[in-house]
PDB file of N, CA and C in Angstrom:
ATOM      1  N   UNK A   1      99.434 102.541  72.344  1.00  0.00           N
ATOM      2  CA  UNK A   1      99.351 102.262  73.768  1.00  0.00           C
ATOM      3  C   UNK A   1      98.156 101.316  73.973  1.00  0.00           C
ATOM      4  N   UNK A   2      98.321 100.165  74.744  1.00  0.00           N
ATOM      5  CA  UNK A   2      97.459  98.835  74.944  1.00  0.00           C
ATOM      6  C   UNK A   2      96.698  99.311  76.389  1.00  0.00           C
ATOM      7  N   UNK A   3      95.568  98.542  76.721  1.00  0.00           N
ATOM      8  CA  UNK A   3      95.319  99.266  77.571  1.00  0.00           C
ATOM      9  C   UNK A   3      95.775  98.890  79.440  1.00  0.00           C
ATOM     10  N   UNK A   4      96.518  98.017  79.318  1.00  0.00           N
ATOM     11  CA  UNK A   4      97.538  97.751  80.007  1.00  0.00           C
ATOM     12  C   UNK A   4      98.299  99.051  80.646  1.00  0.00           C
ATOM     13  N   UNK A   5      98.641  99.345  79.882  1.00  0.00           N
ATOM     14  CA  UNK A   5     100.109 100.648  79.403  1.00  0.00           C
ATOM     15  C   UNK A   5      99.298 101.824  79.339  1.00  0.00           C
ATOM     16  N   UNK A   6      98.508 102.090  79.083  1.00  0.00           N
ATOM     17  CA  UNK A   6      97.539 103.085  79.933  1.00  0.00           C
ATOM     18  C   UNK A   6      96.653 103.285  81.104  1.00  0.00           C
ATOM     19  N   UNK A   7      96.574 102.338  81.836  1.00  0.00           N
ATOM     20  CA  UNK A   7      95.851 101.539  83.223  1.00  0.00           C
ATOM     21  C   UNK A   7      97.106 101.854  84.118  1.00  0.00           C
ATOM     22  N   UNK A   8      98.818 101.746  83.729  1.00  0.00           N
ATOM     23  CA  UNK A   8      99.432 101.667  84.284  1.00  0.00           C
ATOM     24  C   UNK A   8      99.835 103.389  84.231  1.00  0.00           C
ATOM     25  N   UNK A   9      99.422 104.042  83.297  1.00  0.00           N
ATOM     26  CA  UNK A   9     100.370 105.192  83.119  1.00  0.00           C
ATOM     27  C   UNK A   9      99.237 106.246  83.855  1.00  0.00           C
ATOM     28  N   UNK A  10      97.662 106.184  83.931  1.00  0.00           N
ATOM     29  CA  UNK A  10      96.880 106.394  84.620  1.00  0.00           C
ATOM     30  C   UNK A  10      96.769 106.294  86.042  1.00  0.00           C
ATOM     31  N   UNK A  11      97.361 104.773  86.737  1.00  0.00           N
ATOM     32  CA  UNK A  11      97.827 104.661  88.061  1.00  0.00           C
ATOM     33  C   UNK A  11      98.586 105.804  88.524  1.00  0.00           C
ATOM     34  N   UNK A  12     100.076 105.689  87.663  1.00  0.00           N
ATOM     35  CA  UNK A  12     100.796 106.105  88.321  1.00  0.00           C
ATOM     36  C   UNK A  12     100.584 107.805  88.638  1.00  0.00           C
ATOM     37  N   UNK A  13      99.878 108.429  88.098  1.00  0.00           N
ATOM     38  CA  UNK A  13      99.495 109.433  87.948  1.00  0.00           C
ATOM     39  C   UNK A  13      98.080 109.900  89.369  1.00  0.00           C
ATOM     40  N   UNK A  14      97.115 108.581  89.305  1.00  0.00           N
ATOM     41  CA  UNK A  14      96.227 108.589  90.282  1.00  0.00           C
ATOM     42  C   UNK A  14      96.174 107.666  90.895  1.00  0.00           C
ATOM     43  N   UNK A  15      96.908 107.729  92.078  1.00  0.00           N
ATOM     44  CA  UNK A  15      96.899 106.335  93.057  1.00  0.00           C
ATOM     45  C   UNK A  15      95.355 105.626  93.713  1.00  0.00           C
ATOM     46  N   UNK A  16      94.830 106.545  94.131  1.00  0.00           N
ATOM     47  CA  UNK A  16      93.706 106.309  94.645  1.00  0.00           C
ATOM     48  C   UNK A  16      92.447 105.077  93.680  1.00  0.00           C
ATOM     49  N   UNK A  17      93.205 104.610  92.743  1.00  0.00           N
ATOM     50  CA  UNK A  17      92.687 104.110  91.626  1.00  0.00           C
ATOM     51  C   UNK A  17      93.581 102.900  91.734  1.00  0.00           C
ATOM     52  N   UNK A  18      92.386 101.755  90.981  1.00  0.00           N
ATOM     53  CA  UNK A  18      93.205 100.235  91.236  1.00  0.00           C
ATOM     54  C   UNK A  18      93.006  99.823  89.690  1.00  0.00           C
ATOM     55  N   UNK A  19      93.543  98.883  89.396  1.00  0.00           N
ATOM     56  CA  UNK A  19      93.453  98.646  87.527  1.00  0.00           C
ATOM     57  C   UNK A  19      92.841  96.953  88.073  1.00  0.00           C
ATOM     58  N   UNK A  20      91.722  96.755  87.597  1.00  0.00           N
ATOM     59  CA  UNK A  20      91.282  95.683  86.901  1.00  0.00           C
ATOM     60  C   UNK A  20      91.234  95.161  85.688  1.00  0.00           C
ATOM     61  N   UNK A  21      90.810  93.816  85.978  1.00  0.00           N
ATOM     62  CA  UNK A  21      90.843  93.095  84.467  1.00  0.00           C
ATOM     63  C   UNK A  21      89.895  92.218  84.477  1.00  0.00           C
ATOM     64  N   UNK A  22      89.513  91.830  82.963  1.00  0.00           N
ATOM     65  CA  UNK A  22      88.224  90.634  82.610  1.00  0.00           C
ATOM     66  C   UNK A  22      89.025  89.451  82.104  1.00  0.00           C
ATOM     67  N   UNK A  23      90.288  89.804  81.856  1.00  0.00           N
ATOM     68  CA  UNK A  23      90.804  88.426  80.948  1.00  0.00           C
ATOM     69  C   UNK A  23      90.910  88.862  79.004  1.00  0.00           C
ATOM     70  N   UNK A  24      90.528  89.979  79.223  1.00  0.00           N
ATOM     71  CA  UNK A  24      90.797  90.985  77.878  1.00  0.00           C
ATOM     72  C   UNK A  24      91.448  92.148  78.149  1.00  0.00           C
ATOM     73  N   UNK A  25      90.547  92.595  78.967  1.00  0.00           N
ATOM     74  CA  UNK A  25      90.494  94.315  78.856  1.00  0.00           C
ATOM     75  C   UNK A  25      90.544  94.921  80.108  1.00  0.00           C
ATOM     76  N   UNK A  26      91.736  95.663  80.486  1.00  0.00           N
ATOM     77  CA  UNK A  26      91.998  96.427  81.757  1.00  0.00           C
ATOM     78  C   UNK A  26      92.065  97.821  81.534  1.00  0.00           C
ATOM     79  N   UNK A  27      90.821  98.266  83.263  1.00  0.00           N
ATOM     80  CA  UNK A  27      90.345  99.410  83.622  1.00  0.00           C
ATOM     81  C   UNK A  27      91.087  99.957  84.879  1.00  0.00           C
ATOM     82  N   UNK A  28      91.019 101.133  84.491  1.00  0.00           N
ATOM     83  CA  UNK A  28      90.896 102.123  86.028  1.00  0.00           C
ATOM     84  C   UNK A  28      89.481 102.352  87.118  1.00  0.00           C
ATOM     85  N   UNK A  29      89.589 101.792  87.980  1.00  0.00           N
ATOM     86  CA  UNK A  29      88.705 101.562  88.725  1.00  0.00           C
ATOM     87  C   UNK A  29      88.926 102.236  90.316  1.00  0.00           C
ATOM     88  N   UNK A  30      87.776 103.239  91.104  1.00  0.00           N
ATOM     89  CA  UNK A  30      87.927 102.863  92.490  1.00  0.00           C
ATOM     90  C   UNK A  30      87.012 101.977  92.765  1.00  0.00           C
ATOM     91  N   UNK A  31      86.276 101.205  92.511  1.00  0.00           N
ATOM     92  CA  UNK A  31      85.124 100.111  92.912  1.00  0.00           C
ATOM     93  C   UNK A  31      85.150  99.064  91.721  1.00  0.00           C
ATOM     94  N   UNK A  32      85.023  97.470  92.149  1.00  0.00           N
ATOM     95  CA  UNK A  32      84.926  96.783  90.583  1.00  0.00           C
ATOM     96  C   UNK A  32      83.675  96.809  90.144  1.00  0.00           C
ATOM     97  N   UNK A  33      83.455  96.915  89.228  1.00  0.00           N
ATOM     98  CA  UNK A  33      82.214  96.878  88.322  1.00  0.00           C
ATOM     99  C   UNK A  33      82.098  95.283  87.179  1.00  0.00           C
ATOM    100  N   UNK A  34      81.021  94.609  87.446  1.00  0.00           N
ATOM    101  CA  UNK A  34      80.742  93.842  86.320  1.00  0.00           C
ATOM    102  C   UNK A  34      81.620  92.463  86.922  1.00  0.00           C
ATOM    103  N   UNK A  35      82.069  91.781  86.049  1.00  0.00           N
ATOM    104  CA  UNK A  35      83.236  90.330  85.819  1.00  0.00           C
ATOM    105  C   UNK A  35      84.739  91.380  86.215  1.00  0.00           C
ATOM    106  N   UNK A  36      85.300  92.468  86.236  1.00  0.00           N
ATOM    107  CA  UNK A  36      86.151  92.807  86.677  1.00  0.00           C
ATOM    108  C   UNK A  36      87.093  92.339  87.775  1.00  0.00           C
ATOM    109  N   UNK A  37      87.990  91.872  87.709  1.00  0.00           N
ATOM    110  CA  UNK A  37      88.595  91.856  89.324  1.00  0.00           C
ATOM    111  C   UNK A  37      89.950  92.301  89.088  1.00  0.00           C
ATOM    112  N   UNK A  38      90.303  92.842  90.390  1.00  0.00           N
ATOM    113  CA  UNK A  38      91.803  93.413  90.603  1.00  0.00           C
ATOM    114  C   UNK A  38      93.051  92.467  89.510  1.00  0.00           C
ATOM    115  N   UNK A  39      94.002  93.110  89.765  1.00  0.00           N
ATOM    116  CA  UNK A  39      94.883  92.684  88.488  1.00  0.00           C
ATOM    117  C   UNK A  39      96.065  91.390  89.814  1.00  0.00           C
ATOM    118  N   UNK A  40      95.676  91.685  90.972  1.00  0.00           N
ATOM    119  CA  UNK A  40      96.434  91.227  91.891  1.00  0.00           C
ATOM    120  C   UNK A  40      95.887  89.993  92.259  1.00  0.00           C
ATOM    121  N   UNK A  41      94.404  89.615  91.515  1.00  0.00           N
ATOM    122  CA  UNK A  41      93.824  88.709  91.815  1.00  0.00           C
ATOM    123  C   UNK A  41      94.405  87.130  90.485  1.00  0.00           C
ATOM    124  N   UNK A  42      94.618  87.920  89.907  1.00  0.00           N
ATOM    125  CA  UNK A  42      94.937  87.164  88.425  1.00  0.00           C
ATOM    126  C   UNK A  42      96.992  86.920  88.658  1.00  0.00           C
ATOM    127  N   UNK A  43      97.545  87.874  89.017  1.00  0.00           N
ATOM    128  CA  UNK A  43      98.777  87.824  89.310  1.00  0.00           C
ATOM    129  C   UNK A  43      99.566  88.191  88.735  1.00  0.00           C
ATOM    130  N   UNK A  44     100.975  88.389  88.403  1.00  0.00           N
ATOM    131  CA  UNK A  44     102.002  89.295  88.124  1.00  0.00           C
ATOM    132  C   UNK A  44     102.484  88.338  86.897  1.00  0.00           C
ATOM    133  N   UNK A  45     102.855  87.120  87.209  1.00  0.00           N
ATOM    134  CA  UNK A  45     103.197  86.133  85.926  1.00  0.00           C
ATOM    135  C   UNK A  45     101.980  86.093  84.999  1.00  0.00           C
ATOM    136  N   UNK A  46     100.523  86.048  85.143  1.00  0.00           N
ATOM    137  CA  UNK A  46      99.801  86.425  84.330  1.00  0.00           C
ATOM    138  C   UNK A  46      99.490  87.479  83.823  1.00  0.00           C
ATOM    139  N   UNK A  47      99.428  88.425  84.369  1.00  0.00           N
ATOM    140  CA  UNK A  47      99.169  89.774  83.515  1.00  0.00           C
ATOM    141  C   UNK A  47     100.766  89.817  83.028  1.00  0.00           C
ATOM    142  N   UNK A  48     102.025  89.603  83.121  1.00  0.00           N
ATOM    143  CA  UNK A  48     103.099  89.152  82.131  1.00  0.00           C
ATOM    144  C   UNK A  48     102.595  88.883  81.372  1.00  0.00           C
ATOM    145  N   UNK A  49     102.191  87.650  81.168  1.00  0.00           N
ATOM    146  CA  UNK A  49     101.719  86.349  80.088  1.00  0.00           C
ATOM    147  C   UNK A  49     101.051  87.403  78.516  1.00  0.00           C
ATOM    148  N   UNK A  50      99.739  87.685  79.642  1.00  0.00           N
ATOM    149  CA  UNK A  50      99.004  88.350  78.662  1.00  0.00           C
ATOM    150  C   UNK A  50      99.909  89.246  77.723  1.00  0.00           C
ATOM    151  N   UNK A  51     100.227  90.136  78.442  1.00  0.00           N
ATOM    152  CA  UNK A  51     100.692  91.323  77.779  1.00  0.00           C
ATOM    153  C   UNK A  51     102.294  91.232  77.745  1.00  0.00           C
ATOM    154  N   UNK A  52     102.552  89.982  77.638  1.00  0.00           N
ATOM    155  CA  UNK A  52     104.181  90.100  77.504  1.00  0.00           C
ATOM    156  C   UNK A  52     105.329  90.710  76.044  1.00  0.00           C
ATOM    157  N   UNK A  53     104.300  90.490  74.659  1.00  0.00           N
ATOM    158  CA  UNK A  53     104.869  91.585  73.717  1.00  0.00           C
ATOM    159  C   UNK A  53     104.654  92.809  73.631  1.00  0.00           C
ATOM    160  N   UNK A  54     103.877  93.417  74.104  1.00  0.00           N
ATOM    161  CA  UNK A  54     103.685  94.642  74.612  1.00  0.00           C
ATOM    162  C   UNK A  54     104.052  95.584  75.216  1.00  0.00           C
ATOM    163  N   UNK A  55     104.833  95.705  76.612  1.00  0.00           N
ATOM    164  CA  UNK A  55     105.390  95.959  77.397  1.00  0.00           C
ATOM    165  C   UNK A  55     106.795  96.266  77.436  1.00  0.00           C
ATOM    166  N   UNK A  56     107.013  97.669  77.358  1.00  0.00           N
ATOM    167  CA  UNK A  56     108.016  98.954  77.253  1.00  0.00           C
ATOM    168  C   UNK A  56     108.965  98.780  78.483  1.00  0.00           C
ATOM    169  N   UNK A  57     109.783  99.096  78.727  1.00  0.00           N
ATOM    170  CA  UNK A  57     110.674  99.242  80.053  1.00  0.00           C
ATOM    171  C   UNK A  57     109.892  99.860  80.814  1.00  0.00           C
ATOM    172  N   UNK A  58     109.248 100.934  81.060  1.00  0.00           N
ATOM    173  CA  UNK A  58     108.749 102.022  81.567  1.00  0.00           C
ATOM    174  C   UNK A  58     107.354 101.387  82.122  1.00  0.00           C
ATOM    175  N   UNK A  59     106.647 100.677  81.230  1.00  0.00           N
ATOM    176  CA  UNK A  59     105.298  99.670  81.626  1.00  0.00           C
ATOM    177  C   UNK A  59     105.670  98.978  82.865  1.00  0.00           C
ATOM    178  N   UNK A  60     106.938  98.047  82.625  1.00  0.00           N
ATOM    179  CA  UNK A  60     107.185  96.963  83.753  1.00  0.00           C
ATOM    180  C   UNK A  60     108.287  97.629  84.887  1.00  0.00           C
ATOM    181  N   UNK A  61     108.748  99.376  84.939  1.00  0.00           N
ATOM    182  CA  UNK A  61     108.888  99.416  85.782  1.00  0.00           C
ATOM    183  C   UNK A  61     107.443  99.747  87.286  1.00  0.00           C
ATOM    184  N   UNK A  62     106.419 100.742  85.881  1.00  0.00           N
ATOM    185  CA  UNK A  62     104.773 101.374  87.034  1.00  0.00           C
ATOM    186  C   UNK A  62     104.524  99.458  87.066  1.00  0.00           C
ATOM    187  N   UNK A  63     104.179  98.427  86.004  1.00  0.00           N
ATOM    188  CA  UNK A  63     104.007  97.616  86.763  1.00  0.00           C
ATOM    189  C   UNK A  63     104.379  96.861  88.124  1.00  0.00           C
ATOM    190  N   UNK A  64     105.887  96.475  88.245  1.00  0.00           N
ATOM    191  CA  UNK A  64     106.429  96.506  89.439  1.00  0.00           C
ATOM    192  C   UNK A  64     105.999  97.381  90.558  1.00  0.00           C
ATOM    193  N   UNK A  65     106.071  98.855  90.026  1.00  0.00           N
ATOM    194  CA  UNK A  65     105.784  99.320  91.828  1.00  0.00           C
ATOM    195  C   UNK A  65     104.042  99.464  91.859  1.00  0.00           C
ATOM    196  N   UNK A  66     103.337  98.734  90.788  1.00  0.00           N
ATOM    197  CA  UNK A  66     101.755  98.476  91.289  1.00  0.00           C
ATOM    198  C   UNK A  66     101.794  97.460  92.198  1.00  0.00           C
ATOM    199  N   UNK A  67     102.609  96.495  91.634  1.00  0.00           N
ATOM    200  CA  UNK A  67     102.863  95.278  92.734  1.00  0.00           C
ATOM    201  C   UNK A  67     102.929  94.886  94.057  1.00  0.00           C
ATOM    202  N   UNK A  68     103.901  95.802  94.085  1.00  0.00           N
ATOM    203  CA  UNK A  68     104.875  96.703  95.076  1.00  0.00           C
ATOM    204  C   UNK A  68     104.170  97.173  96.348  1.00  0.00           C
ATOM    205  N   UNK A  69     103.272  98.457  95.845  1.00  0.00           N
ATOM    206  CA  UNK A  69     102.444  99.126  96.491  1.00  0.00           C
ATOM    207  C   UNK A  69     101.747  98.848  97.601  1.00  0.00           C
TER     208      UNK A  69
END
């Protein structure tokens, strides 16, 4: 599990929580900390990009309804 696919499986579990990213490495966050920014800031075709061999059916459905949300 990438940490994508755990950011997402963590969401879906605790909403109150937003997943950031540096351009490596994505967190569970309620506040950003550091170079962090929202994953909504970077966008849906990019965090694709990144993590596009990665990504399970189940990833890009919690991704979608992060989107969504």
């Amino acid at each position: 599990m990438n940490c994508l696919q755990f950011a997402l499986y963590f969401w879906d579990k605790n909403k109150n929580y937003r997943i950031y990213y540096d351009g490596d490495h994505v967190l569970n966050m309620t506040e950003p900390v550091g170079k962090y920014l929202p994953i909504e800031e970077y966008g849906k075709d990019h965090i694709l990009r990144s993590f596009e061999d990665t990504l399970y059916p189940i990833d890009m459905m919690r991704l979608n309804r992060y989107f969504n949300n």
